[in-house]
C-alpha atoms as a PDB file:
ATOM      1  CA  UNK A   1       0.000   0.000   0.000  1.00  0.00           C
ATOM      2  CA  UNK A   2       1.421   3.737  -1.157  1.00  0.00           C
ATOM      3  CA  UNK A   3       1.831   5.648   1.592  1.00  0.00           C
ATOM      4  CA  UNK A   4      -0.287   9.162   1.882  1.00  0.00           C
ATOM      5  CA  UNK A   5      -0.117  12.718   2.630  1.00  0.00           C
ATOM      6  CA  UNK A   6      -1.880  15.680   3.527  1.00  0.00           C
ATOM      7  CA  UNK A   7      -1.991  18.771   1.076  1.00  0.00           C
ATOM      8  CA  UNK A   8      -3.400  21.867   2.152  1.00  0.00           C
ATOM      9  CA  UNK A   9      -4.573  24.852  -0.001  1.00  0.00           C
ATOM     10  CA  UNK A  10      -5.796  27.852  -0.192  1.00  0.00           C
ATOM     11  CA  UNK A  11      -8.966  28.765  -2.678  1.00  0.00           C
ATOM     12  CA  UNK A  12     -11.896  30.901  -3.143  1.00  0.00           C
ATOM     13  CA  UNK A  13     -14.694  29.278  -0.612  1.00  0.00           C
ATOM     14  CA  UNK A  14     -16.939  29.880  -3.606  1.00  0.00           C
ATOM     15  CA  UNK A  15     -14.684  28.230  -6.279  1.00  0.00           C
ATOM     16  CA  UNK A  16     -14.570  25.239  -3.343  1.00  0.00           C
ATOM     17  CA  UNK A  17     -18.299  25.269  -3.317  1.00  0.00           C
ATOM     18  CA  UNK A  18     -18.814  25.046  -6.725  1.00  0.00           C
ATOM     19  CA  UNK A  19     -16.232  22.237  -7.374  1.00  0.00           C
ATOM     20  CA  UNK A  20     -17.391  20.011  -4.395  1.00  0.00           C
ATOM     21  CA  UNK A  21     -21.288  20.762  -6.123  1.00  0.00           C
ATOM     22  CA  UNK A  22     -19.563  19.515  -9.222  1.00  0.00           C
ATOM     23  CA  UNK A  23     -17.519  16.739  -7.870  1.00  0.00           C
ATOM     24  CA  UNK A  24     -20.502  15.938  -6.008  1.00  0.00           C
ATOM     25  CA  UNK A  25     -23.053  15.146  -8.992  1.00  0.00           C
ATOM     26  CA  UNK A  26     -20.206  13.141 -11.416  1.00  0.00           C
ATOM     27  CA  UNK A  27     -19.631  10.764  -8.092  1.00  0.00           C
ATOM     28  CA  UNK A  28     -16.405  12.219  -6.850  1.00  0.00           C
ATOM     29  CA  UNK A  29     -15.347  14.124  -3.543  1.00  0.00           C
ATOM     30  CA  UNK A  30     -12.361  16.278  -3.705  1.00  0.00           C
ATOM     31  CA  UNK A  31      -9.247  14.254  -2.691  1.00  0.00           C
ATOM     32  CA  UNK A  32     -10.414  11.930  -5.468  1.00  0.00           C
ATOM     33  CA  UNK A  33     -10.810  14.818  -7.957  1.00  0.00           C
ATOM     34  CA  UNK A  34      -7.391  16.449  -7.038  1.00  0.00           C
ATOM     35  CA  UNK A  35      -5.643  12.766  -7.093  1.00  0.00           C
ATOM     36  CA  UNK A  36      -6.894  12.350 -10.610  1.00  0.00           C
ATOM     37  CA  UNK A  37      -6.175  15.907 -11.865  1.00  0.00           C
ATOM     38  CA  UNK A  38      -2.062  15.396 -10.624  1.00  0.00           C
ATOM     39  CA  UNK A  39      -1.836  11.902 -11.692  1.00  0.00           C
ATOM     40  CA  UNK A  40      -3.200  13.348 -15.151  1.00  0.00           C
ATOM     41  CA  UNK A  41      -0.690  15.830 -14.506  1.00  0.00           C
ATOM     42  CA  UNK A  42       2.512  13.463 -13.709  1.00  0.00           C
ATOM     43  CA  UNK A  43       1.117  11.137 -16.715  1.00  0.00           C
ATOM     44  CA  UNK A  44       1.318  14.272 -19.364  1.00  0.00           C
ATOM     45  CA  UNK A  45       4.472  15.783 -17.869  1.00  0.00           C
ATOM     46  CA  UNK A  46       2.062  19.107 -17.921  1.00  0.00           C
ATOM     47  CA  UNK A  47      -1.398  20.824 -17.255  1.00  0.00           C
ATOM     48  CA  UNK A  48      -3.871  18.067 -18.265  1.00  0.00           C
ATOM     49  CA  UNK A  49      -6.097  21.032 -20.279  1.00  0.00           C
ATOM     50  CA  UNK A  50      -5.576  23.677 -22.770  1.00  0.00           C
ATOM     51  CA  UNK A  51      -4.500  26.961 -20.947  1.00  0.00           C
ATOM     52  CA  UNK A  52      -5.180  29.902 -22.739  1.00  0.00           C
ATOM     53  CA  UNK A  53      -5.847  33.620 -22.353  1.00  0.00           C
ATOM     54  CA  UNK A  54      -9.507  34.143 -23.458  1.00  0.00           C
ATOM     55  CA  UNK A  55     -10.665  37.660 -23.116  1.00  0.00           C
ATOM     56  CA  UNK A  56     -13.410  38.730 -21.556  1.00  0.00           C
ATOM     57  CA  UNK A  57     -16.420  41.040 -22.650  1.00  0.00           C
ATOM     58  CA  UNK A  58     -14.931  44.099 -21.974  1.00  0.00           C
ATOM     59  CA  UNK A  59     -11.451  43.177 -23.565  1.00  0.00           C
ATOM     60  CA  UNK A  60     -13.424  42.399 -26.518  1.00  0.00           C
ATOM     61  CA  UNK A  61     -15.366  45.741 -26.540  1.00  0.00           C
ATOM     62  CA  UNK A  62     -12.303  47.118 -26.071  1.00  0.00           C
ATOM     63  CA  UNK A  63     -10.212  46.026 -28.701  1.00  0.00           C
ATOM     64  CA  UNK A  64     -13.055  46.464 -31.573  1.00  0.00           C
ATOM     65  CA  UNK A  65     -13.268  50.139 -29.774  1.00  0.00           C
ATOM     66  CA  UNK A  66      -9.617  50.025 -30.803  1.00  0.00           C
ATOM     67  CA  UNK A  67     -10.230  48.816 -34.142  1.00  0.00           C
ATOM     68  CA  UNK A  68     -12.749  50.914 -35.484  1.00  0.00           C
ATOM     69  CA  UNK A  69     -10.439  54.146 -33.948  1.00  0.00           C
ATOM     70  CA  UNK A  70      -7.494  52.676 -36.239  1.00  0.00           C
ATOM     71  CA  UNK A  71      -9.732  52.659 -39.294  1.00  0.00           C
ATOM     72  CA  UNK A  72     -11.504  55.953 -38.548  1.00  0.00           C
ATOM     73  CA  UNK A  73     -10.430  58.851 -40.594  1.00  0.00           C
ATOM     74  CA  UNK A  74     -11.807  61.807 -38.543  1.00  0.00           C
ATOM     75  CA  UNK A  75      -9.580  60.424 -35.544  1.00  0.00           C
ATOM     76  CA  UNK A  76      -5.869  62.704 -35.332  1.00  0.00           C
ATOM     77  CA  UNK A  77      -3.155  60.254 -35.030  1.00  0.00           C
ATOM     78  CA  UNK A  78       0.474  60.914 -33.706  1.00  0.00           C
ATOM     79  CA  UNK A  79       3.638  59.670 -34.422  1.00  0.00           C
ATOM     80  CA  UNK A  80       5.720  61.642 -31.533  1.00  0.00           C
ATOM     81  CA  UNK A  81       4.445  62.241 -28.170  1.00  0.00           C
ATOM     82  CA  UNK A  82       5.280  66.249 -28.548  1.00  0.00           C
ATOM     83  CA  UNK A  83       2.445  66.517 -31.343  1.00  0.00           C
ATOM     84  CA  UNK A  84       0.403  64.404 -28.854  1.00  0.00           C
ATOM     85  CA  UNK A  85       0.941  66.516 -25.991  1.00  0.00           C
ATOM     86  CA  UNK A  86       1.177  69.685 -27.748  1.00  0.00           C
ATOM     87  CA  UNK A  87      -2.345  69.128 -28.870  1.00  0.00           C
ATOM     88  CA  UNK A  88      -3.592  67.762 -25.554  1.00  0.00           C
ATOM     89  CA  UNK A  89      -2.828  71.277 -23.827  1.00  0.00           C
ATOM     90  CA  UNK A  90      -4.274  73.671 -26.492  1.00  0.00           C
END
């Protein structure tokens, strides 16, 4: 028999919630969830998921903002910050 350990962490009590609500319904308490995510883990030699930076709402509203200024022709653009500031004081 492997021997065991303790592991404490620290987490969001609503993210804990949530994933013991979760773990809950597919049959699973949390040590058995964590055990399979880091064996998963040690199997892969990496982060058993895709990681990637997905932007929100208001990054997305933001960079279209962004995009349609680029493309607008009544919007002044600079190339050196002494035009730029020149114009911000007048």
């Amino acid at each position: 028999m492997n021997e065991s350990t303790n592991v404490s962490i620290r987490m969001d009590v609503q993210l804990k919630k949530q994933a013991e609500e979760l773990f809950s319904d597919l049959g699973l308490n949390m040590t058995t969830a964590m055990t399979m995510f880091l064996r998963q883990a040690v199997r892969r030699q990496g982060i058993p998921f895709e990681i990637s930076r997905v932007p929100n709402a208001e990054t997305i509203a933001a960079m279209k903002e962004a995009e349609s200024i680029t493309h607008d022709p009544n919007v002044k653009g600079y190339t050196n910050l002494d035009d730029l500031f020149r114009d911000l004081k007048s």
